[in-house]
N, C-alpha and C. Protein backbone atom coordinates (compact mmCIF):
# COMPACT_ATOMS: atom_id res chain seq x y z
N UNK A 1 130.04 121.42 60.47
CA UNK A 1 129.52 120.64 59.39
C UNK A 1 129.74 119.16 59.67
N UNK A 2 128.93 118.36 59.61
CA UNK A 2 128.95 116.83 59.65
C UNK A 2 129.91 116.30 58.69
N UNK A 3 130.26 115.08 58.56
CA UNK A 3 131.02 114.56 57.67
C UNK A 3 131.14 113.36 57.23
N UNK A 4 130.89 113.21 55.97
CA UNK A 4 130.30 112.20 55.31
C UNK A 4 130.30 110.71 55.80
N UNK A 5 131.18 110.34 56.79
CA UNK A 5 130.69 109.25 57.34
C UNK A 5 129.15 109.21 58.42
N UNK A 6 129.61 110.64 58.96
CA UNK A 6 128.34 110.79 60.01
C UNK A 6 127.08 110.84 59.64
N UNK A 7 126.76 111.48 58.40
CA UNK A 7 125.85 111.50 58.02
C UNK A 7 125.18 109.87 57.03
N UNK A 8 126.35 109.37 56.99
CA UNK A 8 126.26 107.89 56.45
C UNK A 8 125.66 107.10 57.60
N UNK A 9 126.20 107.10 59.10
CA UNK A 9 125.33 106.59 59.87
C UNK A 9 124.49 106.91 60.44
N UNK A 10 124.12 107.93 60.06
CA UNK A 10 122.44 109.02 60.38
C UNK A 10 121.62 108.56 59.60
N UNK A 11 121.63 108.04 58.30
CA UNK A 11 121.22 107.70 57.19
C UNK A 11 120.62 106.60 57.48
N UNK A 12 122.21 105.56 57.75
CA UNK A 12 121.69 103.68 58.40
C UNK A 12 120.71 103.82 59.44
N UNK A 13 120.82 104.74 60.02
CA UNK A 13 119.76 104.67 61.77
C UNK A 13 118.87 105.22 61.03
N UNK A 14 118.13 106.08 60.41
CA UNK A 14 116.92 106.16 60.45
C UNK A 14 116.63 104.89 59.39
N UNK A 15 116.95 104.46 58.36
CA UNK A 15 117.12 103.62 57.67
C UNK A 15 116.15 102.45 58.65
N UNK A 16 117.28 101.84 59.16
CA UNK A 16 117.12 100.84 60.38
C UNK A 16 115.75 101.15 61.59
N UNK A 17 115.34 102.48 62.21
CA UNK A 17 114.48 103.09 62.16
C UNK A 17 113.26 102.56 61.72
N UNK A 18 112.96 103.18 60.56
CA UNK A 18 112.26 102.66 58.94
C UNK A 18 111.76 101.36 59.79
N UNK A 19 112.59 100.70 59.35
CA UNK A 19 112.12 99.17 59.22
C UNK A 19 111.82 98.31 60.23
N UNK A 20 112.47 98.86 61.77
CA UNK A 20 111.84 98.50 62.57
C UNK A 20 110.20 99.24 62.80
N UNK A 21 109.96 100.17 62.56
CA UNK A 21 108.40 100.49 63.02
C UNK A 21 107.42 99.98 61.65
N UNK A 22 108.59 99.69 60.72
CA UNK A 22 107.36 98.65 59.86
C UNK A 22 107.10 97.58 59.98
N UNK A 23 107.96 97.00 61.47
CA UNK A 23 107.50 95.80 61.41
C UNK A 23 106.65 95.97 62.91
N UNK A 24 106.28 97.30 63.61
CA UNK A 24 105.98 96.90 64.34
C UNK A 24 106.72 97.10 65.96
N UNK A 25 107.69 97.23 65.47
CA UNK A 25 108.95 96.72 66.79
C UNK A 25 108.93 97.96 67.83
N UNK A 26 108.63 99.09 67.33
CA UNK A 26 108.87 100.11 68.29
C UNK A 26 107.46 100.90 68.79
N UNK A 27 106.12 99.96 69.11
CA UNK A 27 105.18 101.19 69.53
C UNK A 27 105.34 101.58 70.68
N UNK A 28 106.10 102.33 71.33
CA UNK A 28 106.13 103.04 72.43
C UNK A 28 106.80 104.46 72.23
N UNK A 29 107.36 104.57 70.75
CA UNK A 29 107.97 106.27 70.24
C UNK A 29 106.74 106.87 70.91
N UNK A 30 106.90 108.51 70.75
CA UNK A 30 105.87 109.51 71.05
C UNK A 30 105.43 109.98 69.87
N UNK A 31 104.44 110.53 69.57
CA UNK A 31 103.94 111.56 69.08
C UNK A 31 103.05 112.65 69.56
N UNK A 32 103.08 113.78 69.09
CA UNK A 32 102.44 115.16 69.57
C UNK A 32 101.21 115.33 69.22
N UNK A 33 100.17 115.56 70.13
CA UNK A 33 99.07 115.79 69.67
C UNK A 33 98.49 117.27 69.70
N UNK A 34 97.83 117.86 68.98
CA UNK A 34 97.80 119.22 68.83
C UNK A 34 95.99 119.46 68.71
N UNK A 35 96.14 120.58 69.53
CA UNK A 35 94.73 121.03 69.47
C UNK A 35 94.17 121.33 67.99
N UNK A 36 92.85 121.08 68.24
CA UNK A 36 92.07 121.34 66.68
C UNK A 36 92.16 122.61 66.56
N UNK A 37 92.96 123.27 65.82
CA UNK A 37 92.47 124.75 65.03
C UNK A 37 93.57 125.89 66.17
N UNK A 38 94.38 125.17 66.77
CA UNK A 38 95.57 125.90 67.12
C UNK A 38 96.70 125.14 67.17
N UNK A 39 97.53 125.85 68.11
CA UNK A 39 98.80 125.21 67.78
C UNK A 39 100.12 124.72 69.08
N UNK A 40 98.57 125.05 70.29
CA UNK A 40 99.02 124.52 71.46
C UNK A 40 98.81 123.33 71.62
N UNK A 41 100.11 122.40 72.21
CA UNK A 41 100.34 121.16 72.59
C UNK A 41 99.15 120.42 73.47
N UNK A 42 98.45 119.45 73.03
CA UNK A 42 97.57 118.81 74.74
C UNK A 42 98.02 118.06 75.38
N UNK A 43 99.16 117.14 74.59
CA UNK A 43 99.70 115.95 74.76
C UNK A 43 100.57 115.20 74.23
N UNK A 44 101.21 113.91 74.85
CA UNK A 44 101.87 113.29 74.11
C UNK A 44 101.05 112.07 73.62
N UNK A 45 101.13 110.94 72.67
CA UNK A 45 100.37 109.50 72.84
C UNK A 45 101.39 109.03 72.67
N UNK A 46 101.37 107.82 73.62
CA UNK A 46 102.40 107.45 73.87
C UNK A 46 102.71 105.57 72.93
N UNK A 47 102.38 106.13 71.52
CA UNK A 47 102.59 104.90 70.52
C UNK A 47 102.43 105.77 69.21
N UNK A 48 103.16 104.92 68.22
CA UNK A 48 103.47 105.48 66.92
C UNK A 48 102.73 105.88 66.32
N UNK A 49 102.91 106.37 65.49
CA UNK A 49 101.41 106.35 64.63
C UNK A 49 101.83 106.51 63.50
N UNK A 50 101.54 105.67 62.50
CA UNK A 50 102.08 105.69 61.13
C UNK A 50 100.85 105.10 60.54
N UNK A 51 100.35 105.82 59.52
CA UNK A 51 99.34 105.55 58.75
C UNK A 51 98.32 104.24 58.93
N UNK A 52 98.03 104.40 60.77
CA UNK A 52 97.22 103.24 61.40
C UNK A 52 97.06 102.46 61.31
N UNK A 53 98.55 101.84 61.04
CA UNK A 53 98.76 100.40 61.03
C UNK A 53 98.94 100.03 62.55
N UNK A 54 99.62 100.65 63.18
CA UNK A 54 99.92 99.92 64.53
C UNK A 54 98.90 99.71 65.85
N UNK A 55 98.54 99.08 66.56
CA UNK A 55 97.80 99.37 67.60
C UNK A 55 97.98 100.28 68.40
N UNK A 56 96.93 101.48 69.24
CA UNK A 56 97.23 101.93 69.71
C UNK A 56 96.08 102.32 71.04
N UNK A 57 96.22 103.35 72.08
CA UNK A 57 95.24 104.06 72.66
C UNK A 57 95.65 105.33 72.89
N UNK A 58 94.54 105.64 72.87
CA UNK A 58 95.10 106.92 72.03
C UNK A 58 93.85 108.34 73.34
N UNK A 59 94.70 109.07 73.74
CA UNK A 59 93.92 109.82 74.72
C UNK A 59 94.08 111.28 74.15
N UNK A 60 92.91 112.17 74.34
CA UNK A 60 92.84 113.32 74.22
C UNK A 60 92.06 114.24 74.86
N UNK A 61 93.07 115.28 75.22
CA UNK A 61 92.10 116.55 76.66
C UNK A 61 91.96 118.12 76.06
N UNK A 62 90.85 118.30 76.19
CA UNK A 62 90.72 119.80 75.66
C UNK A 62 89.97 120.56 77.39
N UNK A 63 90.01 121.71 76.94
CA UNK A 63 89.68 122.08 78.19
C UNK A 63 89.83 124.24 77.37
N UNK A 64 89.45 124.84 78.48
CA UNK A 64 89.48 126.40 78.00
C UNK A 64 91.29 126.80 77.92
N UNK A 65 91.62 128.04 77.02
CA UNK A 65 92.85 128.14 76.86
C UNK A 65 92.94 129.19 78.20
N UNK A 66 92.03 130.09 78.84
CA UNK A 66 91.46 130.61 79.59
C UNK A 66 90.32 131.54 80.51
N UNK A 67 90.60 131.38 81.73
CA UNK A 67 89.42 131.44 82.60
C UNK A 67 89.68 132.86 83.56
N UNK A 68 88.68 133.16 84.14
CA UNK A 68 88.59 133.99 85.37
C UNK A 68 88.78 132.90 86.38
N UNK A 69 89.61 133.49 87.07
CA UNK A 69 89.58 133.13 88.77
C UNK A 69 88.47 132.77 89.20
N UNK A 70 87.92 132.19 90.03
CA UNK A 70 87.14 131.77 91.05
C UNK A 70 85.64 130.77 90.08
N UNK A 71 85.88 130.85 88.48
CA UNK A 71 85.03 130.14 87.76
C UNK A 71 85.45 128.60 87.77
N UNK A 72 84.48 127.42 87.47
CA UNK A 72 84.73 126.65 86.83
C UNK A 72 85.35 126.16 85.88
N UNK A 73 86.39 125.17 85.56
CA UNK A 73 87.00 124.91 84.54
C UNK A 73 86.56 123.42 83.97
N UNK A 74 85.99 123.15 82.61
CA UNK A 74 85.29 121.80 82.38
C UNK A 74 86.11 121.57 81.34
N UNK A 75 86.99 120.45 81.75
CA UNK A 75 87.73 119.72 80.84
C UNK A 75 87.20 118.36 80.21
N UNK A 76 87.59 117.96 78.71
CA UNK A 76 87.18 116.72 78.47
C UNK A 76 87.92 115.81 77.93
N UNK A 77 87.73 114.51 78.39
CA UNK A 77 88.56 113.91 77.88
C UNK A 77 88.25 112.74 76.87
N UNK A 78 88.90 112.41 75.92
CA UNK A 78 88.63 111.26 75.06
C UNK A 78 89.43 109.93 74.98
N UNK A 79 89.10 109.20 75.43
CA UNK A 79 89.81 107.60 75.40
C UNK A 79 89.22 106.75 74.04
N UNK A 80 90.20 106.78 73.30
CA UNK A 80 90.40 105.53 72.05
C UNK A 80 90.87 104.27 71.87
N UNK A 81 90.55 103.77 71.43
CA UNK A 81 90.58 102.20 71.56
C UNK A 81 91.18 102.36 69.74
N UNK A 82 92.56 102.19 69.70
CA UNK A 82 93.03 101.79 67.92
C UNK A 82 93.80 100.61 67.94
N UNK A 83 93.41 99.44 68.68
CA UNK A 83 94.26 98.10 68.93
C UNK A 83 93.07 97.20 68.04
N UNK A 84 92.14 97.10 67.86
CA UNK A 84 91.74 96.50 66.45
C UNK A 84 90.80 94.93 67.51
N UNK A 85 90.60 95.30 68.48
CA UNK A 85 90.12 94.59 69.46
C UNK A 85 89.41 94.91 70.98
N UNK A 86 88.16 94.48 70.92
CA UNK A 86 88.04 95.31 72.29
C UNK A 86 88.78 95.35 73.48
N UNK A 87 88.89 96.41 74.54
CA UNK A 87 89.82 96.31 75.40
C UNK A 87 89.04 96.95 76.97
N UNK A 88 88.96 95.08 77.96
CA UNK A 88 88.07 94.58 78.84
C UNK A 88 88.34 95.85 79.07
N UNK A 89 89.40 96.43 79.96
CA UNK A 89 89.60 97.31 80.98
C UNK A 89 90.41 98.81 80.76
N UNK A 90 90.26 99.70 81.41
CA UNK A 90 91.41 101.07 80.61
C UNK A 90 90.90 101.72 81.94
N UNK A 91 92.61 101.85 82.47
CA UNK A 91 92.08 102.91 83.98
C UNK A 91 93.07 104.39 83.36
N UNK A 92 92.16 104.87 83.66
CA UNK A 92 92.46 106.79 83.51
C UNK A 92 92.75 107.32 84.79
N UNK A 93 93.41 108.13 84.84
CA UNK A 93 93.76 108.83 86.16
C UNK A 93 94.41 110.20 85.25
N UNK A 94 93.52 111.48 86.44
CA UNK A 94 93.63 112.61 85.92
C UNK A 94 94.31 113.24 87.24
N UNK A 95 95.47 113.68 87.00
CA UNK A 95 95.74 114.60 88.53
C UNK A 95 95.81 115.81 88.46
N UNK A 96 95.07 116.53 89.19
CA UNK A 96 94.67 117.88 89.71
C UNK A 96 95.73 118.42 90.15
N UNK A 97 96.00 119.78 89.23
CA UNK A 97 96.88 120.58 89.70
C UNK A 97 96.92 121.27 91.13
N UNK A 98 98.13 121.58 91.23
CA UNK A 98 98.00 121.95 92.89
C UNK A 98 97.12 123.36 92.76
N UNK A 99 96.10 123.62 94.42
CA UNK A 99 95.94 124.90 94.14
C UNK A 99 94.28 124.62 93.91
N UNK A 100 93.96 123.61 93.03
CA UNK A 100 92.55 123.57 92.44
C UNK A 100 91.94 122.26 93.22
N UNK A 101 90.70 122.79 93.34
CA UNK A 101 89.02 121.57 93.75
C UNK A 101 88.74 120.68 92.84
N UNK A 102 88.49 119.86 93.08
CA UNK A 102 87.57 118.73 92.64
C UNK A 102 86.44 119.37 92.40
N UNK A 103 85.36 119.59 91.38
CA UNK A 103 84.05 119.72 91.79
C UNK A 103 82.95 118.33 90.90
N UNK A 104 83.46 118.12 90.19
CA UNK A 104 82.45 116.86 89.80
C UNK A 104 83.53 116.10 88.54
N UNK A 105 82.78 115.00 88.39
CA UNK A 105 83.32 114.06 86.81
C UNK A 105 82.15 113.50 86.56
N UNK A 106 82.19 112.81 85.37
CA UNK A 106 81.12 111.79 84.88
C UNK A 106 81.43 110.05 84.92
N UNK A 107 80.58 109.87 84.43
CA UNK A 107 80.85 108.75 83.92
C UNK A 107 81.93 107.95 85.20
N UNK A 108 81.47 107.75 86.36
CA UNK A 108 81.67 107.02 87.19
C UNK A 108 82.89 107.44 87.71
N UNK A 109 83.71 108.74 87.50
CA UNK A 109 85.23 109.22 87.91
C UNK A 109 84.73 109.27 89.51
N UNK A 110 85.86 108.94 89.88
CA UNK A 110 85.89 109.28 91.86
C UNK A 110 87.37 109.49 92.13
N UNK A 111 86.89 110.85 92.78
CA UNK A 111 88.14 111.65 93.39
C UNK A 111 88.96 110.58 94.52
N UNK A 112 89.83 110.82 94.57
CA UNK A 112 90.99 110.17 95.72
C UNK A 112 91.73 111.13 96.14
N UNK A 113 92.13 112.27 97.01
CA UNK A 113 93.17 112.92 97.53
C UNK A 113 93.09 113.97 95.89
N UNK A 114 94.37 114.02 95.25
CA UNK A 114 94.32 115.02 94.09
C UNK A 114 94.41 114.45 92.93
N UNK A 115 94.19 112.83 92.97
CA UNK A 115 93.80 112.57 91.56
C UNK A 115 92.21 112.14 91.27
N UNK A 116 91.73 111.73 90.00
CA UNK A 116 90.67 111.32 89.79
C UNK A 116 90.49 110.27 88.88
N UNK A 117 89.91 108.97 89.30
CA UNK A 117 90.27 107.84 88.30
C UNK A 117 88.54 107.61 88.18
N UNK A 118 89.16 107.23 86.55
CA UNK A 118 87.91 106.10 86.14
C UNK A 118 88.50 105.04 85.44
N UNK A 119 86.87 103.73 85.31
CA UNK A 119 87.82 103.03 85.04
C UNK A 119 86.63 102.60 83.87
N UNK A 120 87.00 102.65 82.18
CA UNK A 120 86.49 102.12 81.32
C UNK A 120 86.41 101.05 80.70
N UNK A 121 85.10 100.59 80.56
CA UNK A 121 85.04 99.08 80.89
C UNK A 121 84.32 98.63 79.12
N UNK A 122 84.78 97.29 78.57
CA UNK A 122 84.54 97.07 77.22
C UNK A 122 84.57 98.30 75.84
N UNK A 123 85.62 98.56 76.05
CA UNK A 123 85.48 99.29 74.88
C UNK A 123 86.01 99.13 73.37
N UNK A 124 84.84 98.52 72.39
CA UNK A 124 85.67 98.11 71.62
C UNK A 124 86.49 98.65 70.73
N UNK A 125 86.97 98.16 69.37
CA UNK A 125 87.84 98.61 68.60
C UNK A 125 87.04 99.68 67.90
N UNK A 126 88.26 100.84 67.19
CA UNK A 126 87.74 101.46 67.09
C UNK A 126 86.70 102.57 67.84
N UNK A 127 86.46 102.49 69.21
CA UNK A 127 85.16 103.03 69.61
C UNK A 127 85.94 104.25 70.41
N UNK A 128 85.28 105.54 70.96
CA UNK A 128 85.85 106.45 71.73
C UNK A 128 84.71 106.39 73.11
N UNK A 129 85.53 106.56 74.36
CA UNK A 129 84.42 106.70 75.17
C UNK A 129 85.02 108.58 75.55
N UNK A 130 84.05 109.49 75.81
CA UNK A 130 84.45 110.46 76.48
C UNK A 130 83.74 110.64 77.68
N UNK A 131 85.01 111.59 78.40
CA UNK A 131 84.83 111.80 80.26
C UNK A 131 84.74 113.26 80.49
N UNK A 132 84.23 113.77 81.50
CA UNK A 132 84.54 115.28 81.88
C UNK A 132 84.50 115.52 82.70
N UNK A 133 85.44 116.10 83.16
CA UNK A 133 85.99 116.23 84.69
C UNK A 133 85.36 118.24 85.09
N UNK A 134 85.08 118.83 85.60
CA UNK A 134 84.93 120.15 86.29
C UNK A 134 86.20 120.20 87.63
N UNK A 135 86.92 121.27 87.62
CA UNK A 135 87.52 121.62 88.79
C UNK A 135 87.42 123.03 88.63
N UNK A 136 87.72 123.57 90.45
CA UNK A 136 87.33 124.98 90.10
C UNK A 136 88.97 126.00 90.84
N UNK A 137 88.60 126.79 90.48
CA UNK A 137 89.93 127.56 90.86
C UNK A 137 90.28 128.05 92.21
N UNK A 138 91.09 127.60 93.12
CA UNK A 138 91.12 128.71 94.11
C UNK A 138 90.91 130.06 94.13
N UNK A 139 90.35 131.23 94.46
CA UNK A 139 90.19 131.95 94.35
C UNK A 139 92.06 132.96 94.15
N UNK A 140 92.10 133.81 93.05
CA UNK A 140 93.24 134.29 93.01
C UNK A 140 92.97 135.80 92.31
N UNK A 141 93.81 136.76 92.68
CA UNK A 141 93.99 138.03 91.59
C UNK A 141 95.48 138.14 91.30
N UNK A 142 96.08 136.91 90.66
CA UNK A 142 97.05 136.66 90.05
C UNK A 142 97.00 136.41 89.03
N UNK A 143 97.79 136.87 87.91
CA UNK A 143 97.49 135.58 86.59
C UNK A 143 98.81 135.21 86.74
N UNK A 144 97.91 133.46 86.53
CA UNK A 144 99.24 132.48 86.09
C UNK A 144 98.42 131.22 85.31
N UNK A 145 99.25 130.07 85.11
CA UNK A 145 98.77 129.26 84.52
C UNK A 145 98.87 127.99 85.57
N UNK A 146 97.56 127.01 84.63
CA UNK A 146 97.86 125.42 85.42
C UNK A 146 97.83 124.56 84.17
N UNK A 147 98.29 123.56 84.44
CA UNK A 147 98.25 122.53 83.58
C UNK A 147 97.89 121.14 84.35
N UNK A 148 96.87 120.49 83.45
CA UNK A 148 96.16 119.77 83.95
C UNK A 148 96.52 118.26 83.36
N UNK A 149 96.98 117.12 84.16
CA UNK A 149 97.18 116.06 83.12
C UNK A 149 96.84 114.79 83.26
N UNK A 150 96.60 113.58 82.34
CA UNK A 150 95.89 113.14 82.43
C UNK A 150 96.83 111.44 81.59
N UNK A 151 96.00 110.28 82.38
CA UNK A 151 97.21 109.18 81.78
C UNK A 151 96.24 107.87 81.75
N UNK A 152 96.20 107.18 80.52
CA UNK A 152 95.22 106.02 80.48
C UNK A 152 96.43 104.68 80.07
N UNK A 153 95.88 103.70 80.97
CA UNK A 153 96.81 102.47 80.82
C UNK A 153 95.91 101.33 80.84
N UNK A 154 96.14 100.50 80.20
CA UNK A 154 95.27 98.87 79.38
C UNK A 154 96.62 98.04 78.99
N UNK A 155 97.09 97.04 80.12
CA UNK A 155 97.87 95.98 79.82
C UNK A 155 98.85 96.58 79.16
N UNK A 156 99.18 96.43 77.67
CA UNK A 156 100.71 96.97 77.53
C UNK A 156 100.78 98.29 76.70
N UNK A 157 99.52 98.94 76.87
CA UNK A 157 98.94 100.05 76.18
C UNK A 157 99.07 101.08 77.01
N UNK A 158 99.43 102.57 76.87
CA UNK A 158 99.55 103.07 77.55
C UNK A 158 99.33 105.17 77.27
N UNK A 159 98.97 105.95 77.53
CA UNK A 159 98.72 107.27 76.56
C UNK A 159 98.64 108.71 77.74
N UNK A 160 99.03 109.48 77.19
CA UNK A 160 98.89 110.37 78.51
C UNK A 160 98.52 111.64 77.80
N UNK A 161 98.16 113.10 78.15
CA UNK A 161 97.32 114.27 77.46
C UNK A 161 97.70 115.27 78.39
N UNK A 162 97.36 116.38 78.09
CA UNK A 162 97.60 117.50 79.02
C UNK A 162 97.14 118.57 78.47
N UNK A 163 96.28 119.57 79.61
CA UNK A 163 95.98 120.58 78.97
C UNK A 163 95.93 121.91 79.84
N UNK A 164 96.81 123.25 79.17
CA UNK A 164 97.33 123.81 79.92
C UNK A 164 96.27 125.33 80.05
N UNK A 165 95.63 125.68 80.78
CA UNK A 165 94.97 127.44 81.34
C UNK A 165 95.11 127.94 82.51
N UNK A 166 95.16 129.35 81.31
CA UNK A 166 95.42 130.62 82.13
C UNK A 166 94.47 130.96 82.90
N UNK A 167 94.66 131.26 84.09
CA UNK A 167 93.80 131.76 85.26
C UNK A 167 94.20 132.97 85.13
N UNK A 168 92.99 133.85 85.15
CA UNK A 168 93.11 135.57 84.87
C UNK A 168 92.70 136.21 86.15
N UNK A 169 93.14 137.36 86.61
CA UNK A 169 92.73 138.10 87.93
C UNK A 169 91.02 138.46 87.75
N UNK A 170 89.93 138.50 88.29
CA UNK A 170 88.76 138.21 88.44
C UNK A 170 88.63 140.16 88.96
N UNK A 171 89.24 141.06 89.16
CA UNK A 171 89.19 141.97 89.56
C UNK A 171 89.82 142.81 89.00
């Protein structure tokens, strides 16, 4: 059991807490982002979020929960702009789990070795641009899983996503 001082300075710290993210002081906490209409994780964003006051960018990846072996997997991604100003530049980089191909992106993505960057250009406040990446599976009659992840950075802005499928035996 805690004891009444401890919980007195559990109290002051979130207290203190409080009042620093009302002023602002701490956007770099995490928060969890959760798939629409389940209850698997995609990601973290990597700034506060309190009733959208604070600036932020804000990234999100959906993709299948799972696949057959040797199919295509088309993931997508969403880049947000919640800094209340357009923002010139935002480079994304998605890295490919081990194991899996490249097979295409949009919107100007180009493969490098096992990651894949793009780079989004004027996007203003408020606005979402979305990307979609395809990779395909090594061929396997294993099931296991991959997780796929993904990280957008703009000057002192910064957000990362992830999204995790099961590869099923094809046989």
């Amino acid at each position: 059991m805690s004891s009444p001082r401890a919980k007195s300075m559990c109290l002051r710290l979130l207290l203190l807490l409080g009042l620093l993210a009302g002023l602002a002081l701490l956007p770099t906490l995490s928060s969890p982002i959760l798939a629409e209409g389940g209850d698997q994780q995609v990601g973290w964003q990597s700034s506060l979020q309190t009733s959208g006051t604070l600036p932020s960018l804000q990234l999100r990846k959906t993709g299948p929960s799972a696949i057959l072996a040797t199919w295509v997997i088309n993931y997508t991604i969403k880049v947000t702009n919640n800094t209340g100003s357009t923002m010139a530049r935002i480079d994304v980089v998605d890295t490919l789990p081990a194991g899996q191909r490249f097979v295409s992106a949009d919107q100007g993505g180009v493969r490098s070795g096992n990651k894949v960057r793009w780079t989004v250009r004027d996007l203003p406040a408020g606005a979402t641009r979305t990307l979609h990446l395809r990779i395909g599976d090594g061929s396997s009659y294993v099931r296991y899983r991959i997780t796929n992840r993904v990280r957008a950075t703009s000057g002192v802005y910064s957000a990362s996503a992830q999204w995790s499928t099961w590869i099923l035996p094809n046989k």
